[in-house]
Every structure is written in structure tokens, then in C-alpha cells.
Protein backbone atom coordinates (compact mmCIF):
# COMPACT_ATOMS: atom_id res chain seq x y z
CA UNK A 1 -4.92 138.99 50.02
CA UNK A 2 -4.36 141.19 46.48
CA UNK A 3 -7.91 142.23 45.64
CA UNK A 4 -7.26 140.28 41.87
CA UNK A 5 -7.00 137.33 43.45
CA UNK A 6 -10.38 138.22 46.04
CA UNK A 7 -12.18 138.74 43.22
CA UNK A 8 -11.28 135.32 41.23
CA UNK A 9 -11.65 133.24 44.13
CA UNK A 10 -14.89 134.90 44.58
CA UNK A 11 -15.98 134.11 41.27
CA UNK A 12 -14.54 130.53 41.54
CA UNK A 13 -16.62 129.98 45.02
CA UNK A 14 -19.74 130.99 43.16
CA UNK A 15 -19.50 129.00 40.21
CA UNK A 16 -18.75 125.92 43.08
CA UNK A 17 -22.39 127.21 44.19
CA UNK A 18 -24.17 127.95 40.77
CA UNK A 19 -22.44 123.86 39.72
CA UNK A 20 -24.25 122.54 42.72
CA UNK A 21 -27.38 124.30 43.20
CA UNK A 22 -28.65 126.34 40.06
CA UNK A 23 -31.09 123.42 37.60
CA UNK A 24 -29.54 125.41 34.31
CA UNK A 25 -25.53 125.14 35.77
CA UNK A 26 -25.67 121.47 37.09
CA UNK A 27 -26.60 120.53 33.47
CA UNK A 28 -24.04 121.80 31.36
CA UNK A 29 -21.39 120.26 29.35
CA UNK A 30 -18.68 121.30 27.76
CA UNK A 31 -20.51 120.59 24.07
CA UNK A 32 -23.46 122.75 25.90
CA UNK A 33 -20.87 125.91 26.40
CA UNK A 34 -18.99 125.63 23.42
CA UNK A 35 -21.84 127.72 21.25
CA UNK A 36 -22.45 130.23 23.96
CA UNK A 37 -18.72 130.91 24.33
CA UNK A 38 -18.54 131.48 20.81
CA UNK A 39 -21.50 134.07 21.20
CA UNK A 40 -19.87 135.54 24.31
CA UNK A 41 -16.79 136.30 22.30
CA UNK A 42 -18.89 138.01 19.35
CA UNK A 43 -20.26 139.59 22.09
CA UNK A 44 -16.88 141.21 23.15
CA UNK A 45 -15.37 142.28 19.51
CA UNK A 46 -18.74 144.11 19.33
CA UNK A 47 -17.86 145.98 22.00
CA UNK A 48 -14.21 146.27 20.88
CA UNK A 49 -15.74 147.28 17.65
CA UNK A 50 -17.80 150.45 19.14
CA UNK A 51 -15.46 151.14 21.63
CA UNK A 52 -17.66 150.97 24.22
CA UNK A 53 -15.15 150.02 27.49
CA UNK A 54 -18.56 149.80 29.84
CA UNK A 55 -19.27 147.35 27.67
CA UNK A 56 -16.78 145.32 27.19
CA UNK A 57 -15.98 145.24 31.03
CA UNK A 58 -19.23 143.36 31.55
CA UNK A 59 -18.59 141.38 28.32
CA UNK A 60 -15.31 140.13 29.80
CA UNK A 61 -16.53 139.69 33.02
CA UNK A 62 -19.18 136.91 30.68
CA UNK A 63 -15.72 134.96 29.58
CA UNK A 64 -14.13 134.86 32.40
CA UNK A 65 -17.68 132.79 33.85
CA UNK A 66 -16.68 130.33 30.84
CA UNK A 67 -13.50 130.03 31.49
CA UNK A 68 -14.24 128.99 35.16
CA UNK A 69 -16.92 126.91 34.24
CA UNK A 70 -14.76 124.74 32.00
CA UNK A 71 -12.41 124.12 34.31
CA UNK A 72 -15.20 123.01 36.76
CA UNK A 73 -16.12 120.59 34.76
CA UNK A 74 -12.65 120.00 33.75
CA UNK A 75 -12.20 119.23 37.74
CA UNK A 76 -15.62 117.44 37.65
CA UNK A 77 -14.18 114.98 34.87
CA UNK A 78 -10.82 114.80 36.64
CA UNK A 79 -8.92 115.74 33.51
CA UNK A 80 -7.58 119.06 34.47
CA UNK A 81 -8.19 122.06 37.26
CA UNK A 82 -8.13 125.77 37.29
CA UNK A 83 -4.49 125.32 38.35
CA UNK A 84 -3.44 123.08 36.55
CA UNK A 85 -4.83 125.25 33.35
CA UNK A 86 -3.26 128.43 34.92
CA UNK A 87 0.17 127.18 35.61
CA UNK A 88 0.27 125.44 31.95
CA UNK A 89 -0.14 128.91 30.08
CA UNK A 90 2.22 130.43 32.64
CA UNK A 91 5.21 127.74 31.89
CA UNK A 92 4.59 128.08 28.24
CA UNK A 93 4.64 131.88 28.62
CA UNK A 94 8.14 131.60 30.51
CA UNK A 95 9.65 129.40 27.63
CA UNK A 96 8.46 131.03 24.83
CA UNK A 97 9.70 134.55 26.05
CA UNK A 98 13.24 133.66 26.57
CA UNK A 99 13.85 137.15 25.97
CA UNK A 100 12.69 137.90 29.56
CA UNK A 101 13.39 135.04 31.36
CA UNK A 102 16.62 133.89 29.40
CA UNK A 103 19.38 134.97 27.88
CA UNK A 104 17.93 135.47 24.51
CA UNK A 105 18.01 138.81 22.56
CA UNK A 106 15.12 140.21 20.91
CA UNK A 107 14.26 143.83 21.26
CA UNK A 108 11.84 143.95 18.44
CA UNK A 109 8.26 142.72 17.86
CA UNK A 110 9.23 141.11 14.96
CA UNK A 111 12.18 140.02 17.00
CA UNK A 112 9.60 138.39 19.11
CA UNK A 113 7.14 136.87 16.45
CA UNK A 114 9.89 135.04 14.68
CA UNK A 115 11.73 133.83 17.47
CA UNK A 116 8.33 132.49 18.91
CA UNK A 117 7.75 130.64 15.83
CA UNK A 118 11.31 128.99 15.87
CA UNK A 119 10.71 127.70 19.40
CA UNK A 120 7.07 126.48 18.29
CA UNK A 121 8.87 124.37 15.53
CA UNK A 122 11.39 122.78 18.54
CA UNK A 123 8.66 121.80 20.80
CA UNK A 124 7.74 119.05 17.89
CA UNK A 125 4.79 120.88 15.95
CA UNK A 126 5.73 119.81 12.29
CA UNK A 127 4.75 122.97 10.49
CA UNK A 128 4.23 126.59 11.42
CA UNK A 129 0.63 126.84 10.22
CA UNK A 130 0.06 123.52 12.97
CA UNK A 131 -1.93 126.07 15.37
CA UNK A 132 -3.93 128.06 12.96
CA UNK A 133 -7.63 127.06 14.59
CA UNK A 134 -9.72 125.12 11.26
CA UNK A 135 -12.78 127.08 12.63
CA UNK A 136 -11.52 130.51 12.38
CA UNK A 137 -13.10 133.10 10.13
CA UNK A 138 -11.85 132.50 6.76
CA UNK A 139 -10.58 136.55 7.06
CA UNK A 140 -9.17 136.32 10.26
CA UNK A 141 -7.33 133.19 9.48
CA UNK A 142 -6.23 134.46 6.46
CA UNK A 143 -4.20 137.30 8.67
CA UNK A 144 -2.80 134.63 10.99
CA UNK A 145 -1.30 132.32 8.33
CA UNK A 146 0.56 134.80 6.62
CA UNK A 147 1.68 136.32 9.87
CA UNK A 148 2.89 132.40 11.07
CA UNK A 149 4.57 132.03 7.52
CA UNK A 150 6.22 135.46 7.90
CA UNK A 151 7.57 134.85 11.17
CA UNK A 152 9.99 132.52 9.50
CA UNK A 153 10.60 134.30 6.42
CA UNK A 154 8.72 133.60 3.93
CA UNK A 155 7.63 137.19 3.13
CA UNK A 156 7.99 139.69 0.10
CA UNK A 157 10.43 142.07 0.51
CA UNK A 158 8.68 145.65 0.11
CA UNK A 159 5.70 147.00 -0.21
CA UNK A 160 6.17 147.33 -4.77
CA UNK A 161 5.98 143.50 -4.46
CA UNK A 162 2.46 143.30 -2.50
CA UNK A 163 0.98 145.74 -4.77
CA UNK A 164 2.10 144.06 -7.97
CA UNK A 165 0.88 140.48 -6.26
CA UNK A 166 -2.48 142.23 -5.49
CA UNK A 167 -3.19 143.79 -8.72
CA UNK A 168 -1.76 140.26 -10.56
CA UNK A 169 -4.72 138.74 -9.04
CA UNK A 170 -6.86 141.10 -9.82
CA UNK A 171 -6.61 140.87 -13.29
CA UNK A 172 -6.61 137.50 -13.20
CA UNK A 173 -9.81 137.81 -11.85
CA UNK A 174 -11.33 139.52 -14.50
CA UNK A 175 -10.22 137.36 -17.02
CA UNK A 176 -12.41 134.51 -15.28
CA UNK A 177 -15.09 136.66 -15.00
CA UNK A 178 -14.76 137.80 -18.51
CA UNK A 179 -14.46 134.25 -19.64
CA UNK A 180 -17.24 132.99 -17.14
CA UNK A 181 -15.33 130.15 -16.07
CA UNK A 182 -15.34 127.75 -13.32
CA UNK A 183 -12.36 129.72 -11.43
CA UNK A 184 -14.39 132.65 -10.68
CA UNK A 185 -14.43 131.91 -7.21
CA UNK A 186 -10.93 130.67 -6.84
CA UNK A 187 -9.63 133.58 -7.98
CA UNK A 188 -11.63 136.19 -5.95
CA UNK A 189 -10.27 134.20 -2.84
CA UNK A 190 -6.97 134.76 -4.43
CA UNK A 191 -7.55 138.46 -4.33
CA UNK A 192 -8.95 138.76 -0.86
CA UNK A 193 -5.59 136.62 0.79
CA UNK A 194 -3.58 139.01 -1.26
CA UNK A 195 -5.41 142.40 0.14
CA UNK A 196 -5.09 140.79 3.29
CA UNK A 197 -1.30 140.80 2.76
CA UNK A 198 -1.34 144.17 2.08
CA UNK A 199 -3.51 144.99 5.26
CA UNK A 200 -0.14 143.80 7.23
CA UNK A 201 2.19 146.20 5.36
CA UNK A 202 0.10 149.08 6.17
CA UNK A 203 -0.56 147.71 9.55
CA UNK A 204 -4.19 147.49 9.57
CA UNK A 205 -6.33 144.85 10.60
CA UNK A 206 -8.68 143.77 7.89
CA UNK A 207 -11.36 141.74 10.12
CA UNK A 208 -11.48 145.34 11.99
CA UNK A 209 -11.65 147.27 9.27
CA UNK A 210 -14.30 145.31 7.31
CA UNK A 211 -16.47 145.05 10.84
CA UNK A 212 -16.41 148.97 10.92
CA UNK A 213 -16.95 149.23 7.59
CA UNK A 214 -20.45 146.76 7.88
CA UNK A 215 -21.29 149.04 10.92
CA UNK A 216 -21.03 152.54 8.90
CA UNK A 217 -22.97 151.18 6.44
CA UNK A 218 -26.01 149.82 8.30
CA UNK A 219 -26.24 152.99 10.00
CA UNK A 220 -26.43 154.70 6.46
CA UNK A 221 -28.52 152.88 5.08
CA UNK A 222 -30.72 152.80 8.16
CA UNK A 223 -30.56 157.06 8.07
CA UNK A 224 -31.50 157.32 4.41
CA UNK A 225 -34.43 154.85 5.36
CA UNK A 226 -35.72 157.20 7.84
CA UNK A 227 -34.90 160.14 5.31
CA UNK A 228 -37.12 158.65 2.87
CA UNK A 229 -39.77 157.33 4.86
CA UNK A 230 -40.39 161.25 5.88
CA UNK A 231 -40.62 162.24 2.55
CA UNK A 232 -43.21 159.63 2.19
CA UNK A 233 -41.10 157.55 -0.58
CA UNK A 234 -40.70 154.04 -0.19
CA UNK A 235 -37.11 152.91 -1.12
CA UNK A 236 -38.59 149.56 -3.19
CA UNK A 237 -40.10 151.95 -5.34
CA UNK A 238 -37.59 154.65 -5.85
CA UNK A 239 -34.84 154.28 -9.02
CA UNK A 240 -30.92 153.43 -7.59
CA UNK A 241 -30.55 157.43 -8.71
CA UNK A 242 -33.30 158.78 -6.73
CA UNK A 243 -31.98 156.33 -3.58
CA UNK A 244 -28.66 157.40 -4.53
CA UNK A 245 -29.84 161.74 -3.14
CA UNK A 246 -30.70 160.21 0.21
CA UNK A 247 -27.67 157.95 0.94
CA UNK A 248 -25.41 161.27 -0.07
CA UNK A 249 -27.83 163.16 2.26
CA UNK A 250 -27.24 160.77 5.20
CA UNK A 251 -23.24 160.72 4.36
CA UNK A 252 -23.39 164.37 4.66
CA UNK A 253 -25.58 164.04 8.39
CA UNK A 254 -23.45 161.85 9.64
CA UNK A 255 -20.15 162.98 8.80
CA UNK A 256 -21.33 166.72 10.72
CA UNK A 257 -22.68 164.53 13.93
């Protein structure tokens, strides 16, 4: 037998063992998982994040266990199997790539995006943003509207356009804020979904960015800490200006690591 399919029936016999024999496993639900799944997958971007490969081997290895588990239960309830969950994504993955496995041309991947979009829209769903997940993070699901939207269209036309959209909201931002009105908020959402837009032009992507961004600047902060707490200065007592010589100290440290 292919070792791939050793190892997942391996995993699939223990999980029949953990399900009948392990106190913790044989009382699990699926409304038990669900938050632990969630914290699994945090789990993995983290390690996606730091690029740490060791660690996102094991982290994957801690989904796959989910995925198995719900389809135990699943089995359990009699509502689906691991088969029957394993053949579904493979027929949808044969229909919506007719590209491969029909006679359909599309040799780009924006070929691909909009043509998967079209046959989304022909298997009933009644708009394009139908299978945006509610829960998403508001920045993540800001990047996976506009890329539905765009995949039928509905896009500006060059990059001149998403820079005039994003600085349009930005000064309409600052006219709330200068008038202190109720809009404040509105309009700073306005200018986020519009620099998310322009993270797609220069094909970045802004949960990524803004999760490295949060890293480098714990670990500053954390370094001038330390730099200040061996020159005996205590950063709640110390002026923005005097903080200001140890956070360009640690800059300077870690840049040369």
C-alpha cells in the first residue's frame, strides 16, 4: 500500500481507538471541537508566520486529528463518513477545474479565479459573496470579498484608480475626525477595505503583513525593555523622547542580528 495512505489509515485506526477507549475522546462533540480547531489553526499561521516548517509539520499533523475526529462523529451520527467527505471535495474539485478535466481553456490564474466564480454562480449560489464565512477576520474577509467580486469583474482598472480611491477615503476621514462626528468609525473602515484593495494590486497579503508587522514590534519593544531595565530606567517613568533612544537602539540591534 502507498505509505500516504499507511499513514492515514493509521491515524484513522487510532482515532477508532482514542473514540472508544480514551474518557477525554469518547466525550466530545462537534460544539466541543469547534473552539479547539479554531486554536489549532492559529496555531498553524503562527507557524506559517515564523516560518518555522518543524513547526508547522506537527501543527498540521494537530488538524488533520480534527479533521478525522469530525468525521468520526460524523460516522457516529450517521450523517456523513470520511469517504463520503473525501470523495465530495474530490467531485467538486473535478467540476470546478474544467480546465483539467474538460475542455475548458484557462491558462491563467486569473483565468482560473474567474472562471471558478462563474461555475459557483451555475451551481445555484445567488451571489458571489454567498461563501464568504460571517466569522472570518474582518481583514481577512475583507481580502476575500474583493477577490470574489473581482473574479467577475467588478474591479478598477489600474493601479492610478486604487490610489486615488485610497487617498479619497482618507481625506474623508479626516474631515470626520476634524468635525468629530458620528462617522469616525465608518470611515476608518472605509480606509482599511480600500488599503486592502491596494494590498491585491501589489500582491501582498495584508493579514500577513500586519501579523509580521505585530511580531517585529513586540520583539522591539520587548528589546528596548531589556535595554532599559539595564540601565536601571523604568519605561513608566521615562518621557516618549527618552523611550524614543532605546526603541532606535533596539531597531539598530536587530536589524545587525
Amino acid at each position: 500500500m502507498d505509505t500516504r495512505l499507511n499513514a492515514f489509515q493509521r491515524l484513522l485506526d487510532i482515532m477508532d481507538e482514542l473514540r472508544e477507549k480514551c474518557p477525554w475522546d469518547m466525550k466530545q462533540t462537534f460544539e466541543t471541537l469547534r473552539p479547539l480547531t479554531i486554536e489549532e489553526l492559529y496555531e498553524m499561521t503562527d507557524a506559517i508566520t515564523a516560518n518555522d516548517k518543524h513547526e508547522l509539520e506537527g501543527e498540521l499533523g494537530d488538524l488533520f486529528l480534527h479533521l478525522v475526529f469530525y468525521c468520526k462523529l460524523g460516522t457516529e451520527s450517521g450523517d456523513f463518513t470520511v469517504e463520503s467527505v473525501l470523495n465530495r471535495i474530490c467531485d467538486k474539485l473535478i467540476h470546478r477545474h474544467p480546465h483539467i478535466y474538460g475542455d475548458v481553456k484557462a491558462s491563467t490564474e486569473e483565468g482560473v479565479k474567474q472562471n471558478w466564480e462563474k461555475i459557483k454562480l451555475k451551481e445555484g449560489k445567488k451571489s458571489v459573496l454567498e461563501g464568504v464565512p460571517k466569522s472570518l477576520p474582518a481583514l481577512v474577509k475583507a481580502s476575500r470579498i474583493q477577490e470574489k467580486v473581482k473574479g467577475i469583474g467588478f474591479e478598477w482598472d489600474n493601479m492610478e484608480d486604487v490610489w486615488s480611491k485610497v487617498f479619497e477615503e482618507m481625506n474623508e476621514l479626516k474631515v470626520e475626525i476634524d468635525n468629530q462626528s458620528e462617522f469616525i468609525e465608518e470611515e476608518f473602515g472605509d480606509v482599511l477595505f480600500s488599503l486592502v484593495n491596494l494590498s491585491r494590486y501589489i500582491h501582498v497579503q495584508p493579514e500577513n503583513a500586519l501579523a509580521k508587522t505585530n511580531n517585529k514590534f513586540i520583539t522591539r519593544f520587548q528589546l528596548m525593555e531589556e535595554l532599559a531595565k539595564k540601565n536601571n530606567l523604568n519605561l513608566e517613568e521615562m518621557s516618549l523622547t527618552e523611550m524614543d533612544v532605546f526603541w532606535n537602539d533596539a531597531k539598530i540591534i536587530l536589524k545587525n542580528k
